[in-house]
N, C-alpha and C. Protein backbone atom coordinates (compact mmCIF):
# COMPACT_ATOMS: atom_id res chain seq x y z
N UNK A 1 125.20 104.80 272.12
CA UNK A 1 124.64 105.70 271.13
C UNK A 1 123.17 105.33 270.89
N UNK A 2 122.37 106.14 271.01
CA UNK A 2 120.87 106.01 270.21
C UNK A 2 120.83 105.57 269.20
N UNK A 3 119.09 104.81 269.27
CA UNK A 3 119.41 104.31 267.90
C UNK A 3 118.35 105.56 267.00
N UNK A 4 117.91 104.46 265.46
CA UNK A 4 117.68 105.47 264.38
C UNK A 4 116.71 104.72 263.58
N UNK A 5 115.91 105.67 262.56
CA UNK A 5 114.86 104.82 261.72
C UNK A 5 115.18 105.01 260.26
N UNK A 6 114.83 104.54 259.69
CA UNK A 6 114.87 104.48 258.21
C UNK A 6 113.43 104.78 257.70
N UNK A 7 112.68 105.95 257.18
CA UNK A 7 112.01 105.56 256.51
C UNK A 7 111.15 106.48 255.33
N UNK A 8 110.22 105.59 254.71
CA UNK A 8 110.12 106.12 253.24
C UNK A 8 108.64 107.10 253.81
N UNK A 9 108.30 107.75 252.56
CA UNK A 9 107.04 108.48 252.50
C UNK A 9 106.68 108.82 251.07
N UNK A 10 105.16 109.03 250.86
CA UNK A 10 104.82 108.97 249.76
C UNK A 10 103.51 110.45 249.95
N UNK A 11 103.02 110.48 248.88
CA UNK A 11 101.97 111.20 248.99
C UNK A 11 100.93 110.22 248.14
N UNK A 12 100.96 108.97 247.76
CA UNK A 12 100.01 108.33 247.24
C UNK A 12 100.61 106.69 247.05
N UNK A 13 99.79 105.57 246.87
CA UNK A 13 100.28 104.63 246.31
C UNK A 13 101.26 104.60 245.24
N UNK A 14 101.86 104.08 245.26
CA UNK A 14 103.13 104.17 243.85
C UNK A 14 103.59 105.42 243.38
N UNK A 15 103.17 106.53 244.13
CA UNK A 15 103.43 108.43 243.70
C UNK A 15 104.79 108.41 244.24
N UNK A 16 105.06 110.25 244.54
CA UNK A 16 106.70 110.21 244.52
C UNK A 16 107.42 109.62 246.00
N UNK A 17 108.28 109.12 245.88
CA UNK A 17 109.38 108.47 247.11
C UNK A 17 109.94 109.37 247.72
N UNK A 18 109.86 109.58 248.84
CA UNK A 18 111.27 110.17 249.69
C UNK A 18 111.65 108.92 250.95
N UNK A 19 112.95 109.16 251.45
CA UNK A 19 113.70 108.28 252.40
C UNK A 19 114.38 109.01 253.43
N UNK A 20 114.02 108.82 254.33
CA UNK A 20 115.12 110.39 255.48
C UNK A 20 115.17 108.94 256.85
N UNK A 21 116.38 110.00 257.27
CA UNK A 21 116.54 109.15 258.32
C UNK A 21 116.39 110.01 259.73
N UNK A 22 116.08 109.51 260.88
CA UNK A 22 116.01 110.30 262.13
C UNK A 22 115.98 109.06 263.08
N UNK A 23 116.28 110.06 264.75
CA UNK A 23 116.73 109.14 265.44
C UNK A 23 115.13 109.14 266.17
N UNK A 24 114.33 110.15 266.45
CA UNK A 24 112.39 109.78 266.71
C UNK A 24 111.31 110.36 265.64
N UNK A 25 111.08 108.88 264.98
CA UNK A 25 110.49 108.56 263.60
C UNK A 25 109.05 109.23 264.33
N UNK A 26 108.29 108.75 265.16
CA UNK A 26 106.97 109.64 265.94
C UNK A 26 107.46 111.22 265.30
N UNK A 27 108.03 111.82 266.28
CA UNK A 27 108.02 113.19 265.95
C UNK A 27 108.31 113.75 264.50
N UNK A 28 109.49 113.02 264.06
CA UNK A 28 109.52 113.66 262.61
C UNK A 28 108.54 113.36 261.52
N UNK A 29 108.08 112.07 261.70
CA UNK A 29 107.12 111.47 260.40
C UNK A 29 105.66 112.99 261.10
N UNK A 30 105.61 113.09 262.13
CA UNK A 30 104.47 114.54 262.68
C UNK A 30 105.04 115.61 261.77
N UNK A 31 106.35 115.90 262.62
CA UNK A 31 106.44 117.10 261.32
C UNK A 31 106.52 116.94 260.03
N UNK A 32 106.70 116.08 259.44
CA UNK A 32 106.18 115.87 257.76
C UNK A 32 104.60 116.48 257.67
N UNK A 33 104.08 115.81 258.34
CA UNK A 33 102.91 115.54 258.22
C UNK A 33 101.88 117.07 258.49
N UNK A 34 102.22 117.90 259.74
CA UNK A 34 101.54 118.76 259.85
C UNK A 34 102.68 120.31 259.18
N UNK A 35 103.79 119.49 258.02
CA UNK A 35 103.96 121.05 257.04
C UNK A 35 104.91 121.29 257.99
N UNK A 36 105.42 120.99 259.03
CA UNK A 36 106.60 121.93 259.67
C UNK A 36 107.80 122.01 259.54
N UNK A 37 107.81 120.39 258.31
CA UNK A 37 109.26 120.61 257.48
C UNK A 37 108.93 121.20 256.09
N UNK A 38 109.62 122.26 255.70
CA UNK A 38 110.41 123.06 254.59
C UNK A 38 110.73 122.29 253.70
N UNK A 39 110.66 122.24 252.23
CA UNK A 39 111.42 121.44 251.48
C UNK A 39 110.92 120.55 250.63
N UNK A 40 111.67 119.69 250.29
CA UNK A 40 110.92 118.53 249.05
C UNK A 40 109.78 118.10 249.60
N UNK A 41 109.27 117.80 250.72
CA UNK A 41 108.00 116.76 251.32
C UNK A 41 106.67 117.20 251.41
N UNK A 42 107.33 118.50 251.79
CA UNK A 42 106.28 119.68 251.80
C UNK A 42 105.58 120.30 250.85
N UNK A 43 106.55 120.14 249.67
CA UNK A 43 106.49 120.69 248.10
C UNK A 43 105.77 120.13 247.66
N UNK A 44 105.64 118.31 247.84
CA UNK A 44 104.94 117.43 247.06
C UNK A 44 103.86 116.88 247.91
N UNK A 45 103.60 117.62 249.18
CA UNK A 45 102.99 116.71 250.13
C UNK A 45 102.69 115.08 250.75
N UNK A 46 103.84 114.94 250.85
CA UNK A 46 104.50 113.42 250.99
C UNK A 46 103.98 113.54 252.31
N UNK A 47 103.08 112.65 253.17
CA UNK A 47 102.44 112.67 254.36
C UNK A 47 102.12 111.22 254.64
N UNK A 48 101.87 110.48 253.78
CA UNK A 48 102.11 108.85 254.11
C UNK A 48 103.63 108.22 254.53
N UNK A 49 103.42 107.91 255.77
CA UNK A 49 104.68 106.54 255.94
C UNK A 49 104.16 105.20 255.51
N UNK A 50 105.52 104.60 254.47
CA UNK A 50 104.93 103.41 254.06
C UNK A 50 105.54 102.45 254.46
N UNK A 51 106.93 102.97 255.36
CA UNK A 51 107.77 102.00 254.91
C UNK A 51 108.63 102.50 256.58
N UNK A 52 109.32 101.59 257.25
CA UNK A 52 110.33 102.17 258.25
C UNK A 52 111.16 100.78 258.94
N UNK A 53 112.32 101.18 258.96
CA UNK A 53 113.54 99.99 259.18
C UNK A 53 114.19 101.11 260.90
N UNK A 54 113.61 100.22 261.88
CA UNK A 54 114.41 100.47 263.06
C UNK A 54 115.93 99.66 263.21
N UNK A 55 116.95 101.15 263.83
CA UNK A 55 118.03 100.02 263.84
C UNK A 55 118.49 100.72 265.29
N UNK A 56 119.22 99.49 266.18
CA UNK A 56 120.04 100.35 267.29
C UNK A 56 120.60 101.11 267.72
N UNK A 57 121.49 101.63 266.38
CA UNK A 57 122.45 102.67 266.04
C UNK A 57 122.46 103.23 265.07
N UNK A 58 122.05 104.56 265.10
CA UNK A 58 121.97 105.92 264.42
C UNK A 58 122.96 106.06 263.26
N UNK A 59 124.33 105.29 263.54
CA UNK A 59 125.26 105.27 262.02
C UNK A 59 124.38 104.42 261.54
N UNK A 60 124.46 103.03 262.31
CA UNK A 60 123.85 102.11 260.95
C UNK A 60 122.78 102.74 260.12
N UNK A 61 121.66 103.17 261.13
CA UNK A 61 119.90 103.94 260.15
C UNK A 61 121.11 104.80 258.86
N UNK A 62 121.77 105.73 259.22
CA UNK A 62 122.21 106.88 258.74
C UNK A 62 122.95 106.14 257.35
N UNK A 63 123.77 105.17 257.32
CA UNK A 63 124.19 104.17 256.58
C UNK A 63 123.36 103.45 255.86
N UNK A 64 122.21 103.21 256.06
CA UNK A 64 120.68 102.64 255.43
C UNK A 64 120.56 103.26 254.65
N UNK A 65 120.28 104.77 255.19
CA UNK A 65 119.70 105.13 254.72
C UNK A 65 120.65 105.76 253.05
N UNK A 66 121.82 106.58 253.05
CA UNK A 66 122.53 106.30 252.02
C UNK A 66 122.82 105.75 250.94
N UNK A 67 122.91 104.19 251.44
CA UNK A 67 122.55 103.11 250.67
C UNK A 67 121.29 102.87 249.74
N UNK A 68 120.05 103.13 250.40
CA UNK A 68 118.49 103.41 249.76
C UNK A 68 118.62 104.47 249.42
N UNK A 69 118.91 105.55 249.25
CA UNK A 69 118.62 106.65 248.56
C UNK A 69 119.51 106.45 246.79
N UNK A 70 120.59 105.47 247.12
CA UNK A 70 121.02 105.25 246.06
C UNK A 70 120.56 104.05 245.01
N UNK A 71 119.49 103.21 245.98
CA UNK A 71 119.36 102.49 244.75
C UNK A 71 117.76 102.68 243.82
N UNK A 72 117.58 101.58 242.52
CA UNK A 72 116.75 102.05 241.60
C UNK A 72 115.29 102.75 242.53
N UNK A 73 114.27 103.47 241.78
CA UNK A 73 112.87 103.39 242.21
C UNK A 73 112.57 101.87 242.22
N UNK A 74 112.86 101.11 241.88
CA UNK A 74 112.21 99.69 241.77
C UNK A 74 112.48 99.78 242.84
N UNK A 75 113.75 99.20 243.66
CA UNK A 75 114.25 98.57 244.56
C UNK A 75 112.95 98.84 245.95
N UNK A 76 112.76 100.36 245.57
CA UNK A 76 112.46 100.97 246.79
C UNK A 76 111.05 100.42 246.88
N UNK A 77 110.26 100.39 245.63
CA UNK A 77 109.40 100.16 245.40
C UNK A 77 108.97 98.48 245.99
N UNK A 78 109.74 98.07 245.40
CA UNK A 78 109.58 96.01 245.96
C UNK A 78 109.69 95.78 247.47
N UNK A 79 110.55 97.21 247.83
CA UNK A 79 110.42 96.95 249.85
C UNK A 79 109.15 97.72 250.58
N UNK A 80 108.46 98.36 249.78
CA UNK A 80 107.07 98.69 250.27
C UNK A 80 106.42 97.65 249.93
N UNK A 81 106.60 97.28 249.21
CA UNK A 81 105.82 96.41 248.42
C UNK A 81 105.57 94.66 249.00
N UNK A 82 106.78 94.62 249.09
CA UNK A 82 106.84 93.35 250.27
C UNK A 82 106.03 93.34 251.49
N UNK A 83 105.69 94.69 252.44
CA UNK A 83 105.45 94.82 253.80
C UNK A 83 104.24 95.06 253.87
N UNK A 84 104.02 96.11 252.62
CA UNK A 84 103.02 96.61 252.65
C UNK A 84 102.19 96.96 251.32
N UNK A 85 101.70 96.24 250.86
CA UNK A 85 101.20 95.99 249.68
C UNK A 85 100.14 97.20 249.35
N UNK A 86 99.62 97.63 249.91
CA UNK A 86 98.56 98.40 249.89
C UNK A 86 98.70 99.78 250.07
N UNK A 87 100.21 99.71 250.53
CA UNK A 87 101.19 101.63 250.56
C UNK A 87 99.72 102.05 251.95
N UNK A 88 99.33 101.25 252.84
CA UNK A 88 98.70 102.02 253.89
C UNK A 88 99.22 102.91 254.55
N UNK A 89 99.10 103.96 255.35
CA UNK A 89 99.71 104.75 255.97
C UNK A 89 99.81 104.10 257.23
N UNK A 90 101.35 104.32 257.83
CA UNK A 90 101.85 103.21 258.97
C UNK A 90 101.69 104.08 260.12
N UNK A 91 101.60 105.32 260.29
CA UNK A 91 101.89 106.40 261.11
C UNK A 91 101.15 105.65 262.45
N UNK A 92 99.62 105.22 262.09
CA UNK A 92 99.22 104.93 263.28
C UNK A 92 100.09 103.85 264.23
N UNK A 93 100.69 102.90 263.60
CA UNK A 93 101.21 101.89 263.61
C UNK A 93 102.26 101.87 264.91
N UNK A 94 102.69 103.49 264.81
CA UNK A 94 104.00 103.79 265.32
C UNK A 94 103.84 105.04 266.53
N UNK A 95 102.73 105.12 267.05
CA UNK A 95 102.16 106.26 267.58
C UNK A 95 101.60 105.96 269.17
């Protein structure tokens, strides 16, 4: 089975959170980015990646990701925060 990514997006330092999961973080964190997804990201213009957890297998990401969507804004907040202190945008990172 393919694997999968975990990851967050913001539209600013400490602004609003989203968490999605997919199995090619390149292409989807693009379509965030150039508007071609519909929906909450688009609404708020969430276009920064701050944050992304590669895993081998697509349940596990998919299982991550579940798990993080359920816990506090803190939580989410202290794991950007750990990696990436500065909420830089990672996109290049991964490209």
């Amino acid at each position: 089975m393919a694997g999968g990514s975990v990851y967050f997006l913001t539209n600013r330092p400490n602004g609003i959170l989203y968490v999605g999961v997919t199995s090619d973080l390149v292409r989807r964190v693009y379509e965030h980015r150039s508007g071609a997804v519909d929906g909450f990201t688009r609404r708020y213009g969430l276009k920064r990646l701050v944050h992304f957890e590669i895993f081998e297998d697509i349940r596990t990401a998919i299982q991550r990701e579940h798990t993080v969507k359920h816990w506090p804004r803190a939580w989410k907040v202290r794991t950007i925060m750990a990696a990436n202190p500065d909420w830089d945008d990672l996109y290049d990172t991964i490209c």
